[in-house]
Protein backbone atom coordinates (compact mmCIF):
# COMPACT_ATOMS: atom_id res chain seq x y z
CA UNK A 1 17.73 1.07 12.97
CA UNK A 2 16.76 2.11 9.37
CA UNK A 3 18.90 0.24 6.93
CA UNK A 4 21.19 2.84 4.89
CA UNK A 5 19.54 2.25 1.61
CA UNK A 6 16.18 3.17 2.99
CA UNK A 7 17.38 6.32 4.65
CA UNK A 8 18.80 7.62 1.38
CA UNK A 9 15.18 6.86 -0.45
CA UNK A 10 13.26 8.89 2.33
CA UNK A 11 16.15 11.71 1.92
CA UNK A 12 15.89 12.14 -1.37
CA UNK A 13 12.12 10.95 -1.91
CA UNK A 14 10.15 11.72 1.45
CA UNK A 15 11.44 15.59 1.20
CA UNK A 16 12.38 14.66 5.32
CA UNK A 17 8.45 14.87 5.92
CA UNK A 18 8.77 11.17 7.00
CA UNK A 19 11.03 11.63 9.50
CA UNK A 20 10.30 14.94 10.29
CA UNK A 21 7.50 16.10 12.93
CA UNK A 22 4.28 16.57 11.49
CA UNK A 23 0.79 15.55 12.50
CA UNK A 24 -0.07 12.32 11.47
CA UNK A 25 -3.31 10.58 9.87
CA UNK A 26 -5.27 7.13 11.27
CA UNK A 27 -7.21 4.95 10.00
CA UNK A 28 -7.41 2.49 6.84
CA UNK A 29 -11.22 4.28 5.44
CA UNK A 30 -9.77 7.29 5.13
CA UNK A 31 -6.42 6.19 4.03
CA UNK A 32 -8.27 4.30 1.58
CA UNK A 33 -9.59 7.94 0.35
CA UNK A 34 -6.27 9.41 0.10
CA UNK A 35 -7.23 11.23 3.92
CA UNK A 36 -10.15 13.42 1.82
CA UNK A 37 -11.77 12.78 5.01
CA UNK A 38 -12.43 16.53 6.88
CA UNK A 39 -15.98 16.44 6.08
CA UNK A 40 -16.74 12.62 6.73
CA UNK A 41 -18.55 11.46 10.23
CA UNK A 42 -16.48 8.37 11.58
CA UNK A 43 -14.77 6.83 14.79
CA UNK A 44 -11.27 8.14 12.90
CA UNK A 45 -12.65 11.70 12.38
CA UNK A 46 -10.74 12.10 15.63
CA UNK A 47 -7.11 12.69 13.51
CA UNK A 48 -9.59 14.34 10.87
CA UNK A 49 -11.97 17.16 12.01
CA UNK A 50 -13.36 16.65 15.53
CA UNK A 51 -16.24 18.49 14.35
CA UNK A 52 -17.86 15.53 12.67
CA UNK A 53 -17.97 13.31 15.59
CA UNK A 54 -20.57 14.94 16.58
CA UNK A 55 -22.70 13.20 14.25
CA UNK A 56 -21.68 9.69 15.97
CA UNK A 57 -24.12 10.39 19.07
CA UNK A 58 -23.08 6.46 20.27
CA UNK A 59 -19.70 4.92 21.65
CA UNK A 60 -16.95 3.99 18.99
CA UNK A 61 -13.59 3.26 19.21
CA UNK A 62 -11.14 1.53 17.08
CA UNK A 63 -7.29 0.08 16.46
CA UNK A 64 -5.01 1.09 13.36
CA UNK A 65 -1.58 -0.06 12.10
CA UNK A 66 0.53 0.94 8.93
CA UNK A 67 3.64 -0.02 7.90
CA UNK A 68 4.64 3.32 6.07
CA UNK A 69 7.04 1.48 3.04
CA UNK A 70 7.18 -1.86 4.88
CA UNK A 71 9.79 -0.60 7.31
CA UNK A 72 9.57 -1.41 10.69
CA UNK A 73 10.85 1.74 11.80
CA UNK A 74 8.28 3.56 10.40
CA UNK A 75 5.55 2.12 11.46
CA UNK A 76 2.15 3.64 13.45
CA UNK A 77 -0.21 2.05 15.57
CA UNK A 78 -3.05 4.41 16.75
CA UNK A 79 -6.31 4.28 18.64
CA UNK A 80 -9.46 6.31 19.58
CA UNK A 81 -12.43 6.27 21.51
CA UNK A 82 -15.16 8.67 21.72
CA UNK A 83 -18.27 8.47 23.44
CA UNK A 84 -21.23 10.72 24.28
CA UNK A 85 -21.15 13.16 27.12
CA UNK A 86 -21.75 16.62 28.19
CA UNK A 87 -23.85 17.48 25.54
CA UNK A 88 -21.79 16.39 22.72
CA UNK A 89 -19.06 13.58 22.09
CA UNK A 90 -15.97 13.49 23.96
CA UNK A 91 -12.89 11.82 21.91
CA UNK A 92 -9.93 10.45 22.88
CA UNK A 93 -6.99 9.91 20.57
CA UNK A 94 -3.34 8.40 20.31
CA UNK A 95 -0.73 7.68 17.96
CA UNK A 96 3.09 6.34 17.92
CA UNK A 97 5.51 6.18 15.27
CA UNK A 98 8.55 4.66 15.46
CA UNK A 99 11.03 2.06 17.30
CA UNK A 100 13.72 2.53 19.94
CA UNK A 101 15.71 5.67 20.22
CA UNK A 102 13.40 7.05 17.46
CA UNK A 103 9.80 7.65 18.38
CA UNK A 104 7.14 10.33 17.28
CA UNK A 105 3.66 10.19 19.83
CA UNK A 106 0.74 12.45 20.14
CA UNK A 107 -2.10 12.12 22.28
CA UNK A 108 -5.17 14.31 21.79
CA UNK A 109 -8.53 14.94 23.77
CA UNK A 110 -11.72 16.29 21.72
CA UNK A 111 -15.08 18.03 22.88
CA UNK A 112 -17.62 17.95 20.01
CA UNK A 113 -21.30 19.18 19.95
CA UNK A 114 -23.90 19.96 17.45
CA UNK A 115 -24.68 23.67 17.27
CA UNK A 116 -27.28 23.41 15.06
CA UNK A 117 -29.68 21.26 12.65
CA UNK A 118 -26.39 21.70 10.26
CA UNK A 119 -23.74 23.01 11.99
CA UNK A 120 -21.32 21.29 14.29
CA UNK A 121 -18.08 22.69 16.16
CA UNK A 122 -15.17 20.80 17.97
CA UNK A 123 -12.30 21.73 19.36
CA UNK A 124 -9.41 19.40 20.23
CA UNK A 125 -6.24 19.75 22.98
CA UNK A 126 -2.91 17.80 21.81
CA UNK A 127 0.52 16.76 23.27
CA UNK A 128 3.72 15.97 21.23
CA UNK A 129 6.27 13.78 22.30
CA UNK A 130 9.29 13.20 20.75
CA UNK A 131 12.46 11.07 21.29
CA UNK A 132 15.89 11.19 18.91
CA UNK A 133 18.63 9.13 18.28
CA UNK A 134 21.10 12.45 18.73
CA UNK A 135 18.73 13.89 22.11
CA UNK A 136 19.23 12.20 25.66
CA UNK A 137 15.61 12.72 26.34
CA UNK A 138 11.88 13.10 25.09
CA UNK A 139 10.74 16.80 23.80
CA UNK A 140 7.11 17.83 24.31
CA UNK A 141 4.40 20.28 23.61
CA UNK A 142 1.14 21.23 23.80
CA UNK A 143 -0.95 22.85 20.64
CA UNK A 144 -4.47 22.28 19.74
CA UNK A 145 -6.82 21.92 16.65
CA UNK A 146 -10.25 23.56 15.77
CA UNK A 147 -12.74 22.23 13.55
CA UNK A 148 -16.76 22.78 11.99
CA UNK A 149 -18.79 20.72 9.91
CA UNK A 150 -21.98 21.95 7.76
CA UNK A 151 -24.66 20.21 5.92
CA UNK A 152 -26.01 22.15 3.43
CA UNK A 153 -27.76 19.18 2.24
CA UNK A 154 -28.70 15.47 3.09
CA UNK A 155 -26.54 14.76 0.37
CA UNK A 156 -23.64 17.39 0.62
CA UNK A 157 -21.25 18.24 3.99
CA UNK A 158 -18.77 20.59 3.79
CA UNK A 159 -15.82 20.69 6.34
CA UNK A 160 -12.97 22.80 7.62
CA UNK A 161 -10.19 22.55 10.35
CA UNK A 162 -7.35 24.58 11.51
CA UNK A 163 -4.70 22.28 13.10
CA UNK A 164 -1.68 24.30 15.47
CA UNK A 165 -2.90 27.85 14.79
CA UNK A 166 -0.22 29.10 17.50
CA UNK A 167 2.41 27.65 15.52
CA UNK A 168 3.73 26.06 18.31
CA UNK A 169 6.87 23.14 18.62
CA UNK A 170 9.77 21.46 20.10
CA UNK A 171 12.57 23.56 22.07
CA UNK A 172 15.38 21.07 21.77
CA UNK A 173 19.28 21.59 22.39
CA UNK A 174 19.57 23.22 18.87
CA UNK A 175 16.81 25.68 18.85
CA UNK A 176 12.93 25.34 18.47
CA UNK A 177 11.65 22.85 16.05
CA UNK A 178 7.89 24.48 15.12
CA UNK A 179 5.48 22.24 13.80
CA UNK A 180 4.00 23.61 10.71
CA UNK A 181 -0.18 24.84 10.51
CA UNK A 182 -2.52 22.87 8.51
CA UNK A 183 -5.58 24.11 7.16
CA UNK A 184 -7.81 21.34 5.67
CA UNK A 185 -10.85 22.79 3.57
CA UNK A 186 -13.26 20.24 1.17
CA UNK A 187 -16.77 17.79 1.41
CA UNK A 188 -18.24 14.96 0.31
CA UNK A 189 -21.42 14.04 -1.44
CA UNK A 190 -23.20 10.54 -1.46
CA UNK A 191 -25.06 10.16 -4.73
CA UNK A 192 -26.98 7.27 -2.69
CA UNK A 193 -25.89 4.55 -0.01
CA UNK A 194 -24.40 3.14 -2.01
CA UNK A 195 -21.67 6.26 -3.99
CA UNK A 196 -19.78 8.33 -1.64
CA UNK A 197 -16.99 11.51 -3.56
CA UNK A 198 -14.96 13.07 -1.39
CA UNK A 199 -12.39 15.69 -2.27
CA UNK A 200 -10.16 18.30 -0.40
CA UNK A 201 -7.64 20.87 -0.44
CA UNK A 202 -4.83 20.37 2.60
CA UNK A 203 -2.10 23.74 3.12
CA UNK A 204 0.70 23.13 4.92
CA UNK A 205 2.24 26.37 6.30
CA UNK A 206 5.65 25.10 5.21
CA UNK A 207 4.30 23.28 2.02
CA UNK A 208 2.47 23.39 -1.47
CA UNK A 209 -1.51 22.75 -1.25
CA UNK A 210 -2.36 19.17 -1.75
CA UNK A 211 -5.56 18.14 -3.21
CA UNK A 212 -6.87 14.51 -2.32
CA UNK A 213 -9.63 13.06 -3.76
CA UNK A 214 -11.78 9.69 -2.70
CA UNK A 215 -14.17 7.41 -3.76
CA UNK A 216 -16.32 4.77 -1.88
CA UNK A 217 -18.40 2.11 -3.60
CA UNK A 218 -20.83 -0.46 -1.45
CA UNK A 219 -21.38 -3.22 -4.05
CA UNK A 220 -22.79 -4.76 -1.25
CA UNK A 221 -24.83 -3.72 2.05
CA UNK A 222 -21.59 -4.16 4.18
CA UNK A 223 -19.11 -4.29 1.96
CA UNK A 224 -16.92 -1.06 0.76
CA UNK A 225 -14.43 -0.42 -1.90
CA UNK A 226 -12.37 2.51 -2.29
CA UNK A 227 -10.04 4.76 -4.28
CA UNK A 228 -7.96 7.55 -4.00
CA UNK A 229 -5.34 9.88 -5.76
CA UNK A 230 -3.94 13.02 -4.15
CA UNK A 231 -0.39 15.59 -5.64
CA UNK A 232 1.81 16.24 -5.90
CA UNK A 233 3.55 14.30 -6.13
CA UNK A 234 1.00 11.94 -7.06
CA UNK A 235 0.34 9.00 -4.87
CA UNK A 236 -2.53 6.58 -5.14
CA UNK A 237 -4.24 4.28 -3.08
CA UNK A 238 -6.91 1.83 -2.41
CA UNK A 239 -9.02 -0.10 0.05
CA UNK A 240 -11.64 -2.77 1.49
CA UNK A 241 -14.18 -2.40 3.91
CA UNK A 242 -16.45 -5.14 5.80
CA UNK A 243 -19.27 -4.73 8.28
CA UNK A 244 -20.34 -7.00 10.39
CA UNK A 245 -23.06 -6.62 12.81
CA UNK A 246 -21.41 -3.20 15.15
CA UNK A 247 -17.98 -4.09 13.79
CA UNK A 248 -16.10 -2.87 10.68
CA UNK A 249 -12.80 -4.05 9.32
CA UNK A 250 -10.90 -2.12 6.94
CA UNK A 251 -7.47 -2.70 4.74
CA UNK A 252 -5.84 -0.07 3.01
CA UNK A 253 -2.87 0.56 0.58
CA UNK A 254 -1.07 3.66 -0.49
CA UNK A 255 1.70 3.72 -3.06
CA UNK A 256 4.58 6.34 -3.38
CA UNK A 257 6.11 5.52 -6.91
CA UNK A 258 9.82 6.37 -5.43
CA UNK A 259 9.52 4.46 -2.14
CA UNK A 260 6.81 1.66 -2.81
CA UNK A 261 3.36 0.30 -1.19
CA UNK A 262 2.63 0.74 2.43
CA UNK A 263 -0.09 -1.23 3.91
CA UNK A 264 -2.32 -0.73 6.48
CA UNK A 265 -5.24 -2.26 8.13
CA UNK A 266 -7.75 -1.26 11.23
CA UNK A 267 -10.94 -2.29 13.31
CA UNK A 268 -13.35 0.17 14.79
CA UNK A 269 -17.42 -0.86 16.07
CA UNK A 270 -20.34 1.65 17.11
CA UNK A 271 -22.40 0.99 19.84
């Protein structure tokens, strides 16, 4: 169980987000990018925007664990895999956070295709579970999440995704619990191979915008460094990338300046 101290931190620091339902983020490269990530094409686009998977066009799948403020309780594993079919790229997606009488889990299936030279469209189908310590069973439901993707240049994509337009949530024993929509709106632009910028503006139905901002470096062919900032509050955070051959490993820290660091790490490959 959480240790008292830390429960009054997240109380007072987290705003209850972090033990509250929400829809959570995967993956250390876009963690490492503060999650400015709705425009970006990658195996973790599937907790993103769908609609850039589309660009994959080959089999990917990949692991990720983060202990959010080194507590056990906390912590998420996820996965994905996505591979080409009918048309388009078909992703599959999981996440859990948690431990014992506590535990958050969503599992999400994704259809995306390329509509045009520059334009691609997904659309995603998600299921919430959640367990309490005060419930004597799991609450579930189903919602869903649209997304597009445009290129308006080799250089420049733009992105955009609508996450539980229904507004839909848990009916527990006190009353319904509704998740909150999230529009994500932003892009990216890669100066070369070697410069990537990302930024993006996040609104939370129940919450303040939040801009995040990202930057990706290759000093190296297949190696990445990264930065990120996002408020407020204002929370930072950084990360490593390495490729090698159809595999990538990537590390990734955030730091809340109430709660602390929370590190993270994940593997994905391409084939």
């Amino acid at each position: 169980m959480l240790r008292p101290f830390q429960i009054l931190l997240i109380l007072l620091f987290g705003h209850l987000s972090l033990i509250a339902s929400e829809n959570r983020s995967a993956g250390a490269r876009p963690l490492g990018l503060s999650n400015a990530f709705v425009s970006i094409s990658d195996p973790w686009s599937t907790f993103h925007n769908q609609a850039t998977l589309a660009s994959l066009k080959t089999f990917s799948g990949g692991v990720f664990y983060e202990s959010k403020f080194l507590v056990d309780e906390l912590s998420l594993a996820a996965g994905t895999i996505n591979l080409p079919a009918l048309r388009g790229i078909v992703g599959f997606s999981f996440y859990q956070i948690g431990q014992g009488s506590y535990k958050e889990s969503k599992i999400g299936l994704a259809y995306s295709k390329q509509l045009s030279e520059n334009l691609n469209a997904a659309l995603q189908f998600d299921y919430f579970i959640n367990r309490f310590p005060e419930n004597d069973k799991a609450f579930g439901f189903p919602t869903f999440e649209i997304g597009l993707a445009y290129h308006t240049t080799e250089e420049l994509t733009l992105g955009i995704h609508l996450f539980n337009p229904v507004k839909n949530g848990f009916k527990t024993y006190s009353g319904k619990e509704e998740m909150p929509i999230i529009l994500r709106l932003g892009g990216h632009y890669e100066f070369s191979d070697r410069v990537l910028l990302s930024a993006e503006i996040q609104k939370d139905s129940y919450k303040n915008a939040l801009v995040k901002t990202g930057i990706e470096f290759l000093p190296l062919e297949n190696l990445a460094i990264r930065f990120g900032v996002s408020g407020r509050p204002l929370q930072y955070t950084a990360g490593i990338g390495y490729i090698f051959g159809k595999f990538t490993t990537d590390i990734a820290f955030s730091y809340h300046g109430n709660l602390g660091f929370s590190p993270s790490v994940s593997m994905h490959f391409n084939y």
